[in-house]
Protein backbone atom coordinates (compact mmCIF):
# COMPACT_ATOMS: atom_id res chain seq x y z
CA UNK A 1 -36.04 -184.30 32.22
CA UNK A 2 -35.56 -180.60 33.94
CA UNK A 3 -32.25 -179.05 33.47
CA UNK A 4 -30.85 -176.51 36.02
CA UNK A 5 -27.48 -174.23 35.89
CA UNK A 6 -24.13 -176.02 37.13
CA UNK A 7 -23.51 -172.55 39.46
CA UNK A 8 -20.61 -170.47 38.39
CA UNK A 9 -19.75 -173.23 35.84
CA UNK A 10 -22.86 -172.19 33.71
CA UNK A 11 -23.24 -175.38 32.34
CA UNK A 12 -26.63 -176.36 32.19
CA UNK A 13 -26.82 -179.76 33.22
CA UNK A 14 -29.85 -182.63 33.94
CA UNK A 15 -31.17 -182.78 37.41
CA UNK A 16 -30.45 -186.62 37.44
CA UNK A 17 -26.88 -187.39 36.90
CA UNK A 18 -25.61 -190.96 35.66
CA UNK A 19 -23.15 -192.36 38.31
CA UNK A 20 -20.79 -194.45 37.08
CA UNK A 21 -19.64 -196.06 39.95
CA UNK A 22 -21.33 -197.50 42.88
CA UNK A 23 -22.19 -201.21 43.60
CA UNK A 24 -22.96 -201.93 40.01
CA UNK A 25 -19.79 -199.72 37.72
CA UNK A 26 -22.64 -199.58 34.97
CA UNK A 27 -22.94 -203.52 34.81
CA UNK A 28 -18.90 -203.77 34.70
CA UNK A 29 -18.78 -205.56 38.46
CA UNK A 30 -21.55 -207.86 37.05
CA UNK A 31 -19.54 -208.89 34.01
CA UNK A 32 -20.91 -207.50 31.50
CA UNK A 33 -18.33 -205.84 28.31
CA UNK A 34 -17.49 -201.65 28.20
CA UNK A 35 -19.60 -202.47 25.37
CA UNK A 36 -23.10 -203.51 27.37
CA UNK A 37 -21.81 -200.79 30.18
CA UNK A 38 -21.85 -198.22 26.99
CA UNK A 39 -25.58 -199.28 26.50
CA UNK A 40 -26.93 -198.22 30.00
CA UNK A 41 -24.79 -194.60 28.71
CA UNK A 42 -26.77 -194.37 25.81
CA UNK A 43 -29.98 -194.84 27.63
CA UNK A 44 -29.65 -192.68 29.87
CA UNK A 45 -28.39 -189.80 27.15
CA UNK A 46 -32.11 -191.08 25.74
CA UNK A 47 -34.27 -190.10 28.77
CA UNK A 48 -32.83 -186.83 28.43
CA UNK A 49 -29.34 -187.21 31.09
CA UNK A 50 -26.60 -185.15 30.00
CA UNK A 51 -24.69 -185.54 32.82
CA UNK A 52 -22.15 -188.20 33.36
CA UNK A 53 -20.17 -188.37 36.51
CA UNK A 54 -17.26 -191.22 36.24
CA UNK A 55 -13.63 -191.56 37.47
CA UNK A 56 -10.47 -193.06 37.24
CA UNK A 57 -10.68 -195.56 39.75
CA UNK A 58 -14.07 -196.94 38.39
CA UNK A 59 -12.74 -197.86 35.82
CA UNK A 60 -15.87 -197.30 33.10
CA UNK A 61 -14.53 -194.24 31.83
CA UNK A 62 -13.89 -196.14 28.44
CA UNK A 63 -17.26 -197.53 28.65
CA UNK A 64 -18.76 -194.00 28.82
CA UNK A 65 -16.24 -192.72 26.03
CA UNK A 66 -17.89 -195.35 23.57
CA UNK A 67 -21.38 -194.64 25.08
CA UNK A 68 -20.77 -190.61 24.06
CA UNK A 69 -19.25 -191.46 20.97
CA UNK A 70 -22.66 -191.03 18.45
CA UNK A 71 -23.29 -187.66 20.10
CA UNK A 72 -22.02 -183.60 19.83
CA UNK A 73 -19.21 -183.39 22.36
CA UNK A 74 -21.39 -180.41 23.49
CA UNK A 75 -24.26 -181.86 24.10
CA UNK A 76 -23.06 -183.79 26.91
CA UNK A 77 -20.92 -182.63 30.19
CA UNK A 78 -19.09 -185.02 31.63
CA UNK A 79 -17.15 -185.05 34.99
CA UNK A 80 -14.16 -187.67 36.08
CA UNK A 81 -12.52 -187.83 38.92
CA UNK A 82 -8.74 -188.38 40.06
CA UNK A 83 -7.82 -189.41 43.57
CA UNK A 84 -4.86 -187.31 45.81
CA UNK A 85 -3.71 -190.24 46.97
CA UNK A 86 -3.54 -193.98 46.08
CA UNK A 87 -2.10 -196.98 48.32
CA UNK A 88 1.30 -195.68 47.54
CA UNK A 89 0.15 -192.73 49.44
CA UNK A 90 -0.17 -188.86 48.25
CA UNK A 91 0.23 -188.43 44.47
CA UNK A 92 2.57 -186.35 43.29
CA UNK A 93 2.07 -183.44 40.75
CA UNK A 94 3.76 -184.79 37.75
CA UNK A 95 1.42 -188.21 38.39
CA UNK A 96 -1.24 -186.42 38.60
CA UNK A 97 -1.22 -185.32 35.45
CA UNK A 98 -0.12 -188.01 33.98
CA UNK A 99 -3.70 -189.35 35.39
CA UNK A 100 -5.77 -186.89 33.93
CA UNK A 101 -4.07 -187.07 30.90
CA UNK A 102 -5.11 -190.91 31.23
CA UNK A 103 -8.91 -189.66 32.11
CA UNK A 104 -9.38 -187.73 28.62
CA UNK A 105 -7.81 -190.73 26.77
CA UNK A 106 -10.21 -193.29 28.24
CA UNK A 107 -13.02 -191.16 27.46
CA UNK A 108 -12.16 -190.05 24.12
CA UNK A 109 -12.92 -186.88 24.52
CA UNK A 110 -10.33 -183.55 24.31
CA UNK A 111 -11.45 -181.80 27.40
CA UNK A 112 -12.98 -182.79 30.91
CA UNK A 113 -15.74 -180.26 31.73
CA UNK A 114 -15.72 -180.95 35.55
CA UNK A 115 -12.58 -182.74 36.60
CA UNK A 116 -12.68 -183.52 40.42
CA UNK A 117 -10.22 -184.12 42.89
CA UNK A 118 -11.58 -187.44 44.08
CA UNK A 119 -12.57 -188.62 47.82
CA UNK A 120 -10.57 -185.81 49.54
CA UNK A 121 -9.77 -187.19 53.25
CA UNK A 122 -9.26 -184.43 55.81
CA UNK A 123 -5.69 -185.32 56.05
CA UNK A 124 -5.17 -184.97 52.03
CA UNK A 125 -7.10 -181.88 51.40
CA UNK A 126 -3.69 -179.57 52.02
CA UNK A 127 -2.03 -181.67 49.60
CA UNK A 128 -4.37 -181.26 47.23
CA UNK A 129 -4.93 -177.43 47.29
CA UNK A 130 -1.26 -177.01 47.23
CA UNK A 131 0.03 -179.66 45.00
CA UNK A 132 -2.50 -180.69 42.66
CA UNK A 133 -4.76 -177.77 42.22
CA UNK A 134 -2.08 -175.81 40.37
CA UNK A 135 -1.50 -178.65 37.60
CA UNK A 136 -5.83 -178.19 37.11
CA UNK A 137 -5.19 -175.20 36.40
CA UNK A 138 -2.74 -175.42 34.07
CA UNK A 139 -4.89 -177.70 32.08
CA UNK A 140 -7.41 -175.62 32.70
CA UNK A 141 -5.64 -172.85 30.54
CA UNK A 142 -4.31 -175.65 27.98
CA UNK A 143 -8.40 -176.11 27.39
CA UNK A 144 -8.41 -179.31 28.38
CA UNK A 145 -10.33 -178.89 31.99
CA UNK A 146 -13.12 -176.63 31.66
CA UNK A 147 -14.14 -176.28 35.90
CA UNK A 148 -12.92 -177.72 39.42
CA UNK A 149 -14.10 -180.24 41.26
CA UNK A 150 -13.78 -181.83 44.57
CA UNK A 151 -15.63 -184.91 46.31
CA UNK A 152 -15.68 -185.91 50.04
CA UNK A 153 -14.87 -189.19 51.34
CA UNK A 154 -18.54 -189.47 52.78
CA UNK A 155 -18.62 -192.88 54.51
CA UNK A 156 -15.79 -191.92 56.22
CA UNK A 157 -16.52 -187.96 56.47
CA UNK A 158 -20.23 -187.88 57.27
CA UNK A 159 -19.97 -184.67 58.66
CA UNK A 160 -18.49 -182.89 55.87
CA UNK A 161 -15.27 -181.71 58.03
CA UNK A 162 -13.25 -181.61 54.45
CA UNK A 163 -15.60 -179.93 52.22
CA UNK A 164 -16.77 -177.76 55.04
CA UNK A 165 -12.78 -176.40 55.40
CA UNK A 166 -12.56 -176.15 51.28
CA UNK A 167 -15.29 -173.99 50.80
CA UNK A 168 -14.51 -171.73 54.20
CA UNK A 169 -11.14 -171.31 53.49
CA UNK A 170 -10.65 -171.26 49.38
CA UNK A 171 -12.79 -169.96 46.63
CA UNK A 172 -11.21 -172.76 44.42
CA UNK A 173 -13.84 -175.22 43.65
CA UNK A 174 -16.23 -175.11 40.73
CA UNK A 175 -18.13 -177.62 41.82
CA UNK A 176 -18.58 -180.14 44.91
CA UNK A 177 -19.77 -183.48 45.73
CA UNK A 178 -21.18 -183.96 48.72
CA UNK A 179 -23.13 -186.89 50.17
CA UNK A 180 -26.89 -186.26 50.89
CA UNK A 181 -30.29 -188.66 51.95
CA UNK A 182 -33.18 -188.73 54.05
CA UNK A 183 -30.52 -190.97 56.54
CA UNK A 184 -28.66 -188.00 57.04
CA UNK A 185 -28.88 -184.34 55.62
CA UNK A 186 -26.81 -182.46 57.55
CA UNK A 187 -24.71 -181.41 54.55
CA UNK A 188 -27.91 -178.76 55.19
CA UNK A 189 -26.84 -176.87 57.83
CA UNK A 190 -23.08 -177.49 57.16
CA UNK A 191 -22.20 -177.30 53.58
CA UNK A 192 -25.45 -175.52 51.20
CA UNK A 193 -24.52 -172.31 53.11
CA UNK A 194 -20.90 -171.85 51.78
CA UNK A 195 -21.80 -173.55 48.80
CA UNK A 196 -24.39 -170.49 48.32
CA UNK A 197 -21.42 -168.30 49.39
CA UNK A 198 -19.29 -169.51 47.01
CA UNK A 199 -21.35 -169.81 43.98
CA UNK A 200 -20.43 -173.66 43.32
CA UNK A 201 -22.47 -176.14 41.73
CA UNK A 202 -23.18 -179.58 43.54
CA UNK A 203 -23.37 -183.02 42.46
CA UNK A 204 -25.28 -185.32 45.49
CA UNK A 205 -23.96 -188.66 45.36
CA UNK A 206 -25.43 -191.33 48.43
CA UNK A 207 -28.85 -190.47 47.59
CA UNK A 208 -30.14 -194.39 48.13
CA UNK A 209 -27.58 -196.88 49.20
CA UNK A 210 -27.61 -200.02 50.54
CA UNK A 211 -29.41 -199.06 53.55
CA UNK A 212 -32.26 -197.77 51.39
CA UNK A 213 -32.30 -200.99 49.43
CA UNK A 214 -32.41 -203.66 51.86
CA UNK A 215 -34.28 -203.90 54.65
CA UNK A 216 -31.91 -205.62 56.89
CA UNK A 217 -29.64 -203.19 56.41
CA UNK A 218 -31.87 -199.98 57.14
CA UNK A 219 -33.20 -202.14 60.49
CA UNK A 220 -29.38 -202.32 61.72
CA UNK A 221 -28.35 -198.53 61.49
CA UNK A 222 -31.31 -197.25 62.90
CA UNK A 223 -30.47 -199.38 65.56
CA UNK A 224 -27.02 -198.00 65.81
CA UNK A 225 -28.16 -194.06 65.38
CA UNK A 226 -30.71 -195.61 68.36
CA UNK A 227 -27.80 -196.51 70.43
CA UNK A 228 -25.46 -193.63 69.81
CA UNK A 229 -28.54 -191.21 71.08
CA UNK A 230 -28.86 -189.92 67.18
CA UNK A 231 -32.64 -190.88 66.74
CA UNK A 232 -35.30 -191.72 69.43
CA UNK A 233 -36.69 -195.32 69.54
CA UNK A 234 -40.07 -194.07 69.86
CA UNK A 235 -39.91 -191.85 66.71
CA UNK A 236 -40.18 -195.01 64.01
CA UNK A 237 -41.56 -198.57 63.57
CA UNK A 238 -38.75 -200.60 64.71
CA UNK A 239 -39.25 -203.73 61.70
CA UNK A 240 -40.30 -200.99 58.95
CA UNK A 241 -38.80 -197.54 59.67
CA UNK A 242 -39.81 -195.64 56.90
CA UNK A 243 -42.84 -197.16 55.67
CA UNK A 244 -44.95 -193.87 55.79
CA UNK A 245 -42.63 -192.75 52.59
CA UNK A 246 -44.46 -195.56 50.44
CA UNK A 247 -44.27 -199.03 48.82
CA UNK A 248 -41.23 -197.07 46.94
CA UNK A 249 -39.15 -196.13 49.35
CA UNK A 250 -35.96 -195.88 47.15
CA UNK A 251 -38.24 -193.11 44.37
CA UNK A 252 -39.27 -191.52 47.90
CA UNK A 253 -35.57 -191.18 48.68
CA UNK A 254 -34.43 -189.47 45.44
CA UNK A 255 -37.45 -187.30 45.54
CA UNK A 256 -36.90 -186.22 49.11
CA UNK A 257 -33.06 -185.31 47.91
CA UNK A 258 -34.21 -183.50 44.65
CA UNK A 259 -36.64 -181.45 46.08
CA UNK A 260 -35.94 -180.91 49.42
CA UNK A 261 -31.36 -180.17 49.70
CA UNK A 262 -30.94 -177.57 47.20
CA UNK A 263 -28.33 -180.08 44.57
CA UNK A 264 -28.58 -179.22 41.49
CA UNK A 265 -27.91 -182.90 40.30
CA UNK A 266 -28.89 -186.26 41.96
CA UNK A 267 -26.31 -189.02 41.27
CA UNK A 268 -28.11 -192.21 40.42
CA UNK A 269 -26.03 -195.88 39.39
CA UNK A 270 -27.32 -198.83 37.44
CA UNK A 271 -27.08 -201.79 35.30
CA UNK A 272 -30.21 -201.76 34.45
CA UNK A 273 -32.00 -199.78 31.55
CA UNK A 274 -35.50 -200.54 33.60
CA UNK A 275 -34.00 -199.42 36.84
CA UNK A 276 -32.95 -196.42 34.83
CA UNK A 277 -36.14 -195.45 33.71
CA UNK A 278 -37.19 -195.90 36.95
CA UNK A 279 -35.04 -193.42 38.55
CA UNK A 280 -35.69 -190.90 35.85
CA UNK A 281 -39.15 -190.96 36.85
CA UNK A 282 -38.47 -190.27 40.24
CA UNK A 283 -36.26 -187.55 40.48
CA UNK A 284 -38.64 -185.82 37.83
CA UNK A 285 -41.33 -186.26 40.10
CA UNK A 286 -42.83 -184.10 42.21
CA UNK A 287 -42.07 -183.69 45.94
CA UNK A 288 -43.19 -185.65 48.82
CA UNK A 289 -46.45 -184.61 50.85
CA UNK A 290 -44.98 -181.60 53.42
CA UNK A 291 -46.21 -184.95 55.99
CA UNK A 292 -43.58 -187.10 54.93
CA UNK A 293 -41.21 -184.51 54.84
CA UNK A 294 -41.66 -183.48 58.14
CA UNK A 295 -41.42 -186.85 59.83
CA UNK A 296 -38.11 -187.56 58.11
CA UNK A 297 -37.01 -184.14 59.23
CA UNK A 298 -38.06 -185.03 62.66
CA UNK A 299 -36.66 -188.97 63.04
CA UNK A 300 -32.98 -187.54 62.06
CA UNK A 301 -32.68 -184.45 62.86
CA UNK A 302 -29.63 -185.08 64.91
CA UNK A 303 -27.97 -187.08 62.48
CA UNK A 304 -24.40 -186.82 60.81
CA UNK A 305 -22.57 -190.28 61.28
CA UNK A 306 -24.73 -192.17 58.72
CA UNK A 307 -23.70 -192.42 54.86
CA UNK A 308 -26.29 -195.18 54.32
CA UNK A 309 -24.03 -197.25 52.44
């Protein structure tokens, strides 16, 4: 596993990152116990992960706090996330720390060493500078949150518009999570130049989705980014439109967002200790031929509507 610095956080943290979330909530949306869940935690701690990146809302944050539980608090950093609002709309100050409060509880754990401000919508992000930063920081100074986060709502900001305000306008954030892929890197041009400004670390989350795992699925959008004028028709093979990246197009994908967007750590979600492994052994690979690079550069170019998911 390679390790890399967290930015100003100076937390040095794995290149691949354990999602907790995602299709599969570490087995959870499968049925399997916090117990099994725990077990895909502890593997990945054993192919050398040290970061965990969880939330509220996922609900495994208990199943991580018993997968952690062998090991020196230390040796692990572990990020959790809180929403700004919830269907009862924005939450309010004292709630939210009531939530966080909730967070270190589930996890077991006496301090949160990046705790995010979850799926900021352009509409919320005011809300959440004003109202909910200051109770981070608070904690912050109690010991119990060591650096701020804050995540994008990506399939529904694919153009960054919140974290592109945050990090122009404040010098609050710690870190950021923004979504990346070969679909649609414009978080490029957009986002890794204030996040240099800034200093921040960055967690890339959408890395492979569902339209790098089925077929079907990949065939549709690039007919939509076709239609919308995003990507030429001539550019790809319309039934396989990224074979030249290999038999493995999902390892291509997280090596093409490892090597080639400046993140310091990839986000990657499983059930499956194989499929773990698996992932591992991309993201540590090498990068892609400068060939394949450039032809994924070329097809979407001119894309920023796609999250992939």
């Amino acid at each position: 596993m390679e390790f890399t610095t967290l930015g100003r956080t100076g937390l040095r943290v794995s290149r691949m990152g354990l999602g907790c979330g995602g299709h599969s909530r570490l087995g959870l949306s499968f049925g399997r116990t916090d117990e099994e869940a725990a077990d895909v935690v502890r593997a990945a701690l054993d192919v050398g992960v040290n970061f965990i990146d969880t939330a509220e809302n996922y609900r495994t944050e208990t199943a991580v706090g018993l997968g952690i539980g062998g090991v020196p608090r230390d040796s692990v950093v572990i990020s959790t996330k809180v929403a700004a609002a919830d269907a009862d709309g924005l939450v309010s100050a004292a709630d939210y720390r009531s939530r966080v409060e909730g967070c270190l509880t589930r996890l077991g754990t006496d301090y949160i060493d990046v705790m995010n401000v979850h799926g900021v919508t352009p509409d919320e992000y005011d809300w959440a500078r004003d109202e909910l930063v200051p109770v981070l920081l608070r904690m912050r100074e109690e010991g119990k949150v060591r650096s701020l986060g804050i995540t994008e709502q990506f399939i529904t900001d694919t153009s960054h518009v919140m974290l592109r305000r945050a990090l122009a306008e404040d010098d609050l954030w710690d870190v950021v999570m923004v979504g990346y892929s070969v679909l649609n890197f414009s978080a490029e041009r957009t986002v890794m130049p204030l996040v240099r400004e800034r200093g921040c670390g960055t967690q890339l989350m959408f890395a492979v989705r569902r339209a790098l795992s089925r077929p079907a699925a990949l065939i549709e959008l690039m007919e939509n980014l076709v239609a919308t004028g995003q990507v030429d028709s001539g550019s790809f093979d319309a039934a396989e439109p990224l074979k030249f990246m290999g038999v493995d197009m999902a390892g291509a994908a997280y090596r093409f967002a490892r090597h080639e967007s400046g993140m310091d750590v990839v986000l990657s979600g499983t059930s499956s200790l194989e499929h773990l492994k698996a992932n591992a052994a991309s993201i540590c690979a090498g990068p892609l031929s400068s060939d394949i690079v450039e032809r994924v550069r070329s097809i979407f170019a001119r894309v920023d509507s796609a999250s992939g998911n």
